[in-house]
Protein backbone atom coordinates (compact mmCIF):
# COMPACT_ATOMS: atom_id res chain seq x y z
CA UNK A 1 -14.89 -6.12 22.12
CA UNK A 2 -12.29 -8.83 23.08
CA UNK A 3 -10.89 -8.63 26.59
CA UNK A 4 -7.28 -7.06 26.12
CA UNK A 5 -4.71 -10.17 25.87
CA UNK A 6 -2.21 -8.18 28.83
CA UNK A 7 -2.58 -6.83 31.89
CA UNK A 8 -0.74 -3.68 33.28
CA UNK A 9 2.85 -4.09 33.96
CA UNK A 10 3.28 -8.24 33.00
CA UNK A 11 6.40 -9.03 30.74
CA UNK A 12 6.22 -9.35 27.64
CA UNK A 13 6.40 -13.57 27.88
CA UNK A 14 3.26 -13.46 29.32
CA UNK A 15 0.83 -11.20 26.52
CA UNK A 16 -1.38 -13.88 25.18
CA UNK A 17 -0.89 -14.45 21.66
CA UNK A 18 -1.64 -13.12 18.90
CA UNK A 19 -1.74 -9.72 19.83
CA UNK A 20 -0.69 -6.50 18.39
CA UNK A 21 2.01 -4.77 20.13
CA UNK A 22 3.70 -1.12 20.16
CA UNK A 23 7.04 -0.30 21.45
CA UNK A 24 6.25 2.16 22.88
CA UNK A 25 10.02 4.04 23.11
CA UNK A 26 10.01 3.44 19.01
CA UNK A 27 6.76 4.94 18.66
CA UNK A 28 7.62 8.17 20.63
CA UNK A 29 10.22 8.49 18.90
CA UNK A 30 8.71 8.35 15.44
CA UNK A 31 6.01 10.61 16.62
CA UNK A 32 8.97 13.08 17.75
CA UNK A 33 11.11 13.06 14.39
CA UNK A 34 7.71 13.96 12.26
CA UNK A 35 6.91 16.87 14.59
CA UNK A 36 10.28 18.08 14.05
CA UNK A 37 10.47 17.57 10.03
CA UNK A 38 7.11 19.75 9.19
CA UNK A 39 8.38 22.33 11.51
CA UNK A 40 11.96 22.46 9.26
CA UNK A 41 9.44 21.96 6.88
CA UNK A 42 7.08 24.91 7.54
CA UNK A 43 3.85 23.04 6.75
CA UNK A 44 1.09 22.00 8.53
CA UNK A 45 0.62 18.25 9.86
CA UNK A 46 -2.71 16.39 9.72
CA UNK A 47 -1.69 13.03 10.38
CA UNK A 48 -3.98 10.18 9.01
CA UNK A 49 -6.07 8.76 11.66
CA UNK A 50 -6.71 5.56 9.11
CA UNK A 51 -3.13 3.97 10.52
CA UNK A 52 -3.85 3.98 14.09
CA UNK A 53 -8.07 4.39 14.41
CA UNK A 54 -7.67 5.82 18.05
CA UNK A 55 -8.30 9.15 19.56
CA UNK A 56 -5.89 8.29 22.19
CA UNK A 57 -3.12 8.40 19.81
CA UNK A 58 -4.69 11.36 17.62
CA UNK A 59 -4.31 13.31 21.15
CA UNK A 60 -0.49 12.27 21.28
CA UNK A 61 0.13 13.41 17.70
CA UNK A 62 -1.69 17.13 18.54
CA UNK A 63 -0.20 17.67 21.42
CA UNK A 64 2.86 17.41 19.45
CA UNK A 65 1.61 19.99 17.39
CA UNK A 66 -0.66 18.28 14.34
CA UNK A 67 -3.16 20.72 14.02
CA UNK A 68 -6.31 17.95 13.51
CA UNK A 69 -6.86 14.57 12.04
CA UNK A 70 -7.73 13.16 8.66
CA UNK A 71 -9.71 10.01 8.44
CA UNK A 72 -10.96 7.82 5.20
CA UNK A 73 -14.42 6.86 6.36
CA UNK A 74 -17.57 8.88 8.65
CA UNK A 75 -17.49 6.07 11.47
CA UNK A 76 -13.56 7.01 12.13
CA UNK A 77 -14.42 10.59 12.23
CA UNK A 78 -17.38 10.35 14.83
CA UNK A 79 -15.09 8.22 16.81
CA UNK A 80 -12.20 10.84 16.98
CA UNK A 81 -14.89 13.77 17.77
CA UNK A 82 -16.12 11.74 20.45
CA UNK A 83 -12.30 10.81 21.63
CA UNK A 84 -11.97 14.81 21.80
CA UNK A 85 -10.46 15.45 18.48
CA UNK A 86 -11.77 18.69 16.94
CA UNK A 87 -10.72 19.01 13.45
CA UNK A 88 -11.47 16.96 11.38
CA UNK A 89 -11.03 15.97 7.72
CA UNK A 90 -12.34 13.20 5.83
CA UNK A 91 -9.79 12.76 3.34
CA UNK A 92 -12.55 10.83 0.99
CA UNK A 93 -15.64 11.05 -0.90
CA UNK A 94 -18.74 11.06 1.04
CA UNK A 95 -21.97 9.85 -0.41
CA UNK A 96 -25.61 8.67 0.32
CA UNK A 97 -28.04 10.28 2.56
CA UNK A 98 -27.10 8.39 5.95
CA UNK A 99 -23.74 8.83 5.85
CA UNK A 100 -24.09 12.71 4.84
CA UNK A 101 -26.86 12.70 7.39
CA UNK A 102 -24.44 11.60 9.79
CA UNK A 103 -21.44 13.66 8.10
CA UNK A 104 -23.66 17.09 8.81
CA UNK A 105 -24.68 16.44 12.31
CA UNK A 106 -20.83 15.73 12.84
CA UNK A 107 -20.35 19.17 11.47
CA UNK A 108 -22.50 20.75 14.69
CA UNK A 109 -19.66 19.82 17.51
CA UNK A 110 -16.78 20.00 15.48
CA UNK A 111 -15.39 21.82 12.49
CA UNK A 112 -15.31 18.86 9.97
CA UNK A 113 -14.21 18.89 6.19
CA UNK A 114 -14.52 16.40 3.53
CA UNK A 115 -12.98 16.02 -0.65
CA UNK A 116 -15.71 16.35 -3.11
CA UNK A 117 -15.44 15.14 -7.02
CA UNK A 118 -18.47 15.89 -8.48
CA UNK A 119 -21.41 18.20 -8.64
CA UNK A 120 -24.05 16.04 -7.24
CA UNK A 121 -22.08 15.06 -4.42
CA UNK A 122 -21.63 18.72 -3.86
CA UNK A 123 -25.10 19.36 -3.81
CA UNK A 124 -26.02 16.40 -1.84
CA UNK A 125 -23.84 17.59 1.01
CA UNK A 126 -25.17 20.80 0.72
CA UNK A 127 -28.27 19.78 1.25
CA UNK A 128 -27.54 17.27 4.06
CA UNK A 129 -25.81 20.61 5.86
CA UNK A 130 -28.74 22.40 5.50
CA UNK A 131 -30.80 20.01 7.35
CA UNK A 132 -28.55 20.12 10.35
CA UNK A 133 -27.91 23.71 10.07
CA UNK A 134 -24.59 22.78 9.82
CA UNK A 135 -21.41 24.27 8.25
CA UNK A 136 -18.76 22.03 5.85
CA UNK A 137 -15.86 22.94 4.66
CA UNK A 138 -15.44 21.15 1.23
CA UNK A 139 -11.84 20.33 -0.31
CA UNK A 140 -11.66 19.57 -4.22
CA UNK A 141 -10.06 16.53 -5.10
CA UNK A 142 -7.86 16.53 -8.00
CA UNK A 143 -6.21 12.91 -9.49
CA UNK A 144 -2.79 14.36 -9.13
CA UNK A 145 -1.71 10.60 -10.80
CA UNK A 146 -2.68 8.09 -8.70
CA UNK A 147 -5.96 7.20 -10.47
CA UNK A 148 -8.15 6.99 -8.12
CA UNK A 149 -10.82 9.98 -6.98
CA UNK A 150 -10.25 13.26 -8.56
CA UNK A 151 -11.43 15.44 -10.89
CA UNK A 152 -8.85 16.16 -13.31
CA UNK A 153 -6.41 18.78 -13.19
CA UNK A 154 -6.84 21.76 -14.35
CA UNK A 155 -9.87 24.25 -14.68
CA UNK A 156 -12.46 21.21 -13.63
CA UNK A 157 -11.80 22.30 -9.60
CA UNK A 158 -13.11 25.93 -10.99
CA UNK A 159 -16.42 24.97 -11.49
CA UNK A 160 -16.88 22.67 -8.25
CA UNK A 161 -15.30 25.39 -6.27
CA UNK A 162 -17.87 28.12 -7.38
CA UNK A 163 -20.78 25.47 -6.59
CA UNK A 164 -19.19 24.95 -3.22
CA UNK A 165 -18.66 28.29 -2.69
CA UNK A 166 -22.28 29.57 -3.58
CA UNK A 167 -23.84 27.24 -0.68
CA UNK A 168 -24.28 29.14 2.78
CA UNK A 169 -23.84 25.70 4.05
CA UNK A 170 -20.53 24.67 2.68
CA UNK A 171 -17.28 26.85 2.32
CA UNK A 172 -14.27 26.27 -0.52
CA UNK A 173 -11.12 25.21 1.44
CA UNK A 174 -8.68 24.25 -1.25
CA UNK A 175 -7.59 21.27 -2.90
CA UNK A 176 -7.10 18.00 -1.95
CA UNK A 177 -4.09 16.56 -3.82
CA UNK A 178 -2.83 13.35 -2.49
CA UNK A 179 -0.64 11.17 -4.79
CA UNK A 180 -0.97 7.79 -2.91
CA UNK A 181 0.75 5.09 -5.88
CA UNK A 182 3.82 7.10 -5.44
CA UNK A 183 4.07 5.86 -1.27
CA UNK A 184 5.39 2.58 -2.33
CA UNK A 185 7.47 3.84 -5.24
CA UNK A 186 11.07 1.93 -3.89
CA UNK A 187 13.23 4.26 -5.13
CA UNK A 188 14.13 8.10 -4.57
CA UNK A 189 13.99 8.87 -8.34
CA UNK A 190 10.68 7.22 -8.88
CA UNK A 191 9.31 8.82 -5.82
CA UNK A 192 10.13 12.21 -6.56
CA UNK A 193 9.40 12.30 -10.69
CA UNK A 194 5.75 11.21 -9.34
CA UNK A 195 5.38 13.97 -6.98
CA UNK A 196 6.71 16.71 -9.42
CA UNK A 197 4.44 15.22 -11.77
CA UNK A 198 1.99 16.16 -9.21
CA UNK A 199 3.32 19.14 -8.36
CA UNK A 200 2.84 20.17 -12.49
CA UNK A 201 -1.21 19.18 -11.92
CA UNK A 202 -1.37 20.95 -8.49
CA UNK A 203 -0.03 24.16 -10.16
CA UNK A 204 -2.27 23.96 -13.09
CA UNK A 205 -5.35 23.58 -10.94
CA UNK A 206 -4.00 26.25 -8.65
CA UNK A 207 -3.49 28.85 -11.84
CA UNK A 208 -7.25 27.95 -12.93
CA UNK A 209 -8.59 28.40 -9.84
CA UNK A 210 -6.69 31.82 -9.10
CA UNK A 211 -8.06 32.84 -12.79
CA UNK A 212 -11.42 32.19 -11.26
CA UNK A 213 -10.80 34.24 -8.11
CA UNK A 214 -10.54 31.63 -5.58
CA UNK A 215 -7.46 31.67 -3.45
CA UNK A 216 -6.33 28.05 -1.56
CA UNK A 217 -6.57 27.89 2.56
CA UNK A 218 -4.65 24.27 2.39
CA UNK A 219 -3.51 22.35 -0.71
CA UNK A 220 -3.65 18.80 1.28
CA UNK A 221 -1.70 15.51 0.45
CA UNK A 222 1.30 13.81 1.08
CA UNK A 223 2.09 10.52 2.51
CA UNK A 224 5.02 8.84 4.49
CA UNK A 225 6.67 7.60 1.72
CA UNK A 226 6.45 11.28 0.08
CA UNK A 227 6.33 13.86 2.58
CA UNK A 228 9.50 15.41 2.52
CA UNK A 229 9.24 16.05 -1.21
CA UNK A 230 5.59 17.67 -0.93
CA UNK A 231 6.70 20.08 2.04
CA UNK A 232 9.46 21.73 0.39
CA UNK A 233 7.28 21.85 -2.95
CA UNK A 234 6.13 24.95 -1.80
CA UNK A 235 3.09 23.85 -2.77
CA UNK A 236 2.08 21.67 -0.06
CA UNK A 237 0.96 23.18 3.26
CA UNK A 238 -0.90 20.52 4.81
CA UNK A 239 0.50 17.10 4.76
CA UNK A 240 -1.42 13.72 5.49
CA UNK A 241 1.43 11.01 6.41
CA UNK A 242 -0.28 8.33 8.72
CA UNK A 243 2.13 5.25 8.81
CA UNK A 244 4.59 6.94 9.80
CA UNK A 245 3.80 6.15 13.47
CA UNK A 246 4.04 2.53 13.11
CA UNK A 247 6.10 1.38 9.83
CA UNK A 248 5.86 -1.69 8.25
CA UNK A 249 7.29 -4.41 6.07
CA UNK A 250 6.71 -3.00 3.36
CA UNK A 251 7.58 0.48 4.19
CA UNK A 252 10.68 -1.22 4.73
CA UNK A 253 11.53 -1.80 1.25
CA UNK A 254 11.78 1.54 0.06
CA UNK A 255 15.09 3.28 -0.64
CA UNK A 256 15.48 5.96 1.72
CA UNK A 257 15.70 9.55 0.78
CA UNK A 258 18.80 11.83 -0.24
CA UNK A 259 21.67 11.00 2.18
CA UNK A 260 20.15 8.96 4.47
CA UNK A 261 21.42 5.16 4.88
CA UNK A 262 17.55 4.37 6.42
CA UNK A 263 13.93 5.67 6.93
CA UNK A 264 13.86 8.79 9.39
CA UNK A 265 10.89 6.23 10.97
CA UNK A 266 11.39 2.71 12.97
CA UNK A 267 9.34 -0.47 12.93
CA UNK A 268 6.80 0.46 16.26
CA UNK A 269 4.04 -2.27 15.63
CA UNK A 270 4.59 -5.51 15.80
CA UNK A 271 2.03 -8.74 16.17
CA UNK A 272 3.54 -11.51 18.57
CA UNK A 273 2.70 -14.86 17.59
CA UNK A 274 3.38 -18.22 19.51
CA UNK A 275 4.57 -21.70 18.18
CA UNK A 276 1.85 -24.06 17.95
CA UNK A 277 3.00 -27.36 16.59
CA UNK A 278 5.93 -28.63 15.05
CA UNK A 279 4.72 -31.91 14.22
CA UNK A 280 6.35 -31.98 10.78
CA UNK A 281 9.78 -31.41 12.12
CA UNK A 282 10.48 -29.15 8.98
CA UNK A 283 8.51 -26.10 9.69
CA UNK A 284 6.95 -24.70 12.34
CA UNK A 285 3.42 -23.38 12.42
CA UNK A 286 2.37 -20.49 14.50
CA UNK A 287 -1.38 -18.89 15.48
CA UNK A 288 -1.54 -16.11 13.45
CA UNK A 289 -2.92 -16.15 9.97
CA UNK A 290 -5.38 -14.27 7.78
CA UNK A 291 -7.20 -13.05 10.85
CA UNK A 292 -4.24 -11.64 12.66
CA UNK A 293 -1.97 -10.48 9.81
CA UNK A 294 -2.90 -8.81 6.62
CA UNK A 295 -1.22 -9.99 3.92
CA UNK A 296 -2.45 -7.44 0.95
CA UNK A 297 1.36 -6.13 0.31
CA UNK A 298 3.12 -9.11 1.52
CA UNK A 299 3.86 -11.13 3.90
CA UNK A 300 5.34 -10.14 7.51
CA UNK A 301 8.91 -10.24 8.38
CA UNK A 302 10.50 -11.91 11.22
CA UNK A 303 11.85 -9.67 13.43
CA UNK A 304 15.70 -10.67 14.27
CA UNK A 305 15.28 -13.84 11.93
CA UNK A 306 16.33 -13.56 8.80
CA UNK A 307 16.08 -17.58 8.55
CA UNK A 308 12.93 -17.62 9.08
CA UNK A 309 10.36 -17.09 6.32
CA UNK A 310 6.39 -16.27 7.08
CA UNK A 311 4.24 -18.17 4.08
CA UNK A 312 1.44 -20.30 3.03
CA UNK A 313 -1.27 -18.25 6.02
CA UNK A 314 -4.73 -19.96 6.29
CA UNK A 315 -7.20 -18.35 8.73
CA UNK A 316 -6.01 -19.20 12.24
CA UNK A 317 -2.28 -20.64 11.24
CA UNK A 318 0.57 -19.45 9.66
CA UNK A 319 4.08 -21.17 8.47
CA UNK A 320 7.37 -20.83 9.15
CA UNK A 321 9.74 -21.99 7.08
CA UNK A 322 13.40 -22.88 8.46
CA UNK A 323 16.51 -22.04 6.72
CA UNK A 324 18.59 -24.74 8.09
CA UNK A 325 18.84 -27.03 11.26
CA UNK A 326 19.69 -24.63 13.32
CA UNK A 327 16.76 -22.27 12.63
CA UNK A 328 14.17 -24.98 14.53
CA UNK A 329 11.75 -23.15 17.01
CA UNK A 330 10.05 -25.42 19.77
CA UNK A 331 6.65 -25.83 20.85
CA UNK A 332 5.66 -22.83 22.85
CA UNK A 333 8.14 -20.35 21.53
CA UNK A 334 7.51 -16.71 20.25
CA UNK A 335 7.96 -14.65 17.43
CA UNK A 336 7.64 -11.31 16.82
CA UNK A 337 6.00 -10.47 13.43
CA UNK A 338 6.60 -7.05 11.44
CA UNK A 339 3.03 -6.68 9.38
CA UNK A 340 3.21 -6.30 5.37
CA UNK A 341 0.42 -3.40 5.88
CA UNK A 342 0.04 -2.01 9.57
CA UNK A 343 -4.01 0.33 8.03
CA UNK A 344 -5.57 -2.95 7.82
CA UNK A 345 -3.74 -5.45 10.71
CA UNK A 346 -4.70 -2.58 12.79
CA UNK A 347 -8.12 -3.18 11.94
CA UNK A 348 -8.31 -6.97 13.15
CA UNK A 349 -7.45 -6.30 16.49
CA UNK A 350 -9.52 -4.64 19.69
CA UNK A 351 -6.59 -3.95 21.36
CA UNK A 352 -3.17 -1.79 21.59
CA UNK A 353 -0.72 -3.40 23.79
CA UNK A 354 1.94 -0.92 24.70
CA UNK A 355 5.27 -2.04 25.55
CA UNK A 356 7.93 -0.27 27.42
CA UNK A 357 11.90 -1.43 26.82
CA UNK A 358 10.34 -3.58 24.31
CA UNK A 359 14.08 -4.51 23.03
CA UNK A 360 15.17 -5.09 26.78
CA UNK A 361 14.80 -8.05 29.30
CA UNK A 362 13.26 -5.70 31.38
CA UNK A 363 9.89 -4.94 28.54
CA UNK A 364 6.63 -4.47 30.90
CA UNK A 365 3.26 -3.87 29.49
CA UNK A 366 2.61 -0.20 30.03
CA UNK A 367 -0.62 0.46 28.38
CA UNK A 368 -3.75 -1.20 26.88
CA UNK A 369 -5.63 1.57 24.23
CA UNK A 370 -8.23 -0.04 22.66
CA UNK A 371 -8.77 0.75 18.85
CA UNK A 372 -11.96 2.30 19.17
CA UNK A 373 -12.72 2.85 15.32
CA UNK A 374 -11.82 -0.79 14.18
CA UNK A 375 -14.36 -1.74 11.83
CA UNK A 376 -15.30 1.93 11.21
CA UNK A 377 -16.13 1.25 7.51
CA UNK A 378 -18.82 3.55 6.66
């Protein structure tokens, strides 16, 4: 691990660049406005500890009343338990006998649970409980539409569900029905025809597995760009929303819901980036690239500069384009950069550098949290 590029209570000129900041005011507040939507709601949150990879935040989000995490990969989970996280579900498949190895030990200091798609991977984690006298709780992924994992809708959960259920090392705990395409989906219409699409396959697999006598502790899902429509499904009671914390560029480009002129959520993370040459006179080039930005759903934004336009990254350099004369930076200046995807720019950096009055003359570093589950992959 990197030393951390702040100290405690410098200004914000003097973070060493590039480094990933969060405002810190914007952050609370996002983490304040999703507490108090699932409880108009009436669902559960489980927040997605992919976004942020730190117990330090996971402990912010349950103390404002998430009742665990969900994670995407082992490593992240045995990070949270050991950060003091308790509940934990890997939102994913899990297979191959060191990572259910390590799954199943999990399982003995903390109640973990984990998707399942197929009967061998049932039966593999059964197994791998068994060894560690362990106890799983297994959720049954369905494709709901996005494609991806998922048995399909419909009576196929039945049968996994009885397999899971006739293990003394695993227990059925419902479905896991995330629809994760329809996130990015810009507008409201397109957004919500996806998740009552959804909705139509959740029910199905629902009636199917009620035929079969199993009844549904959580039916899990839901994402930031969705969440809203999931928890007054009625269907829903668990939702997964993990960007919500943070934001991002592209976040930024869909249409917000109902009434609302913007996102319920503000830009919180942010990667500030210094000037280092302007040789050419017609562009300025700054020191964050591939390796401090990823770039998988665009390019970043420049926050407050509309004139300026982020392209052509290589990996230690990035370009800004001017608009006009006027729009020249100089040697040595800053820019605050608004990530295309804040999962994986989270993962390039060792560091959180929290900001206080980030948006004021007065913005202090007030906290350094390292990301203690970057590179967590398996």
């Amino acid at each position: 691990m990197s030393l951390p590029p702040a100290q405690i209570g410098a200004p914000l000129s003097e973070i060493d660049t590039p480094a990933l900041i969060i405002d810190l005011d914007a952050f609370e507040r996002n983490l304040d406005t999703m507490a108090a939507a699932v409880g108009k709601l009436g669902v559960r949150l489980r927040p997605h500890a992919k976004t942020h990879k730190s117990p330090i935040i996971a402990a912010k989000q349950i103390a404002r009343g998430a009742v665990g995490m969900c994670c995407q990969k082992v490593g992240e989970a045995e990070v949270l338990v050991a950060g003091g996280v308790s509940d934990v579900l890997v939102s994913n498949e899990v297979l191959g006998l060191r990572k259910l190895e390590r799954l199943a030990a999990l399982a003995r200091h903390a109640r973990i649970s984990v998707c399942a798609d197929d009967s061998i991977a049932v039966e593999q984690l059964a197994r791998a409980a068994e060894r560690a006298g362990s106890h799983i709780e297994v959720l049954v992924e369905v494709d709901v539409g996005a494609g991806r994992c998922g048995v399909r809708p419909g009576p196929a959960a039945a049968g996994l569900a009885r397999q899971v259920a006739d293990s003394r090392f695993l227990s059925f705990g419902g479905l896991q029905a995330y629809h994760g395409s329809a996130q990015h989906l810009r507008t409201t219409e397109e957004r919500r025809a996806a998740i009552a699409s959804a909705a139509n396959a959740t029910k199905a697999t629902l009636r199917a597995l009620e035929d079969a006598g199993f009844q549904c502790r959580t039916i899990g899902g839901a994402g930031t760009g969705t969440f809203e429509l999931e928890g007054a499904s009625g269907i829903w009671n668990e939702l997964q929303a993990g960007s919500y914390i943070f934001m991002d560029a592209d976040y930024a480009k869909n249409v917000a819901d109902g009434a609302r002129n913007a996102s319920p959520f503000e830009h919180a993370l942010f990667v500030i980036a210094t000037v280092m040459s302007t040789a050419s006179g017609e562009r300025a080039v700054i020191d964050a690239g591939h390796k401090a930005l990823s770039n998988d759903s665009g390019f970043p934004a420049v926050l407050g500069r509309p004139d300026l336009r982020y392209h052509r990254p290589s990996d230690e350099h990035g370009v800004l384009e001017f608009d006009g004369a006027s729009s020249r930076l100089a040697l040595g200046d800053k820019v605050t950069l608004i990530p295309g995807h804040c999962d994986p720019t989270v993962n390039l950096y060792d560091w959180y550098v929290g900001v206080r009055g980030f948006n004021t003359p007065d913005a202090r570093v007030e906290a350094l949290w390292p990301i203690a589950a970057r590179g967590a992959v398996t």
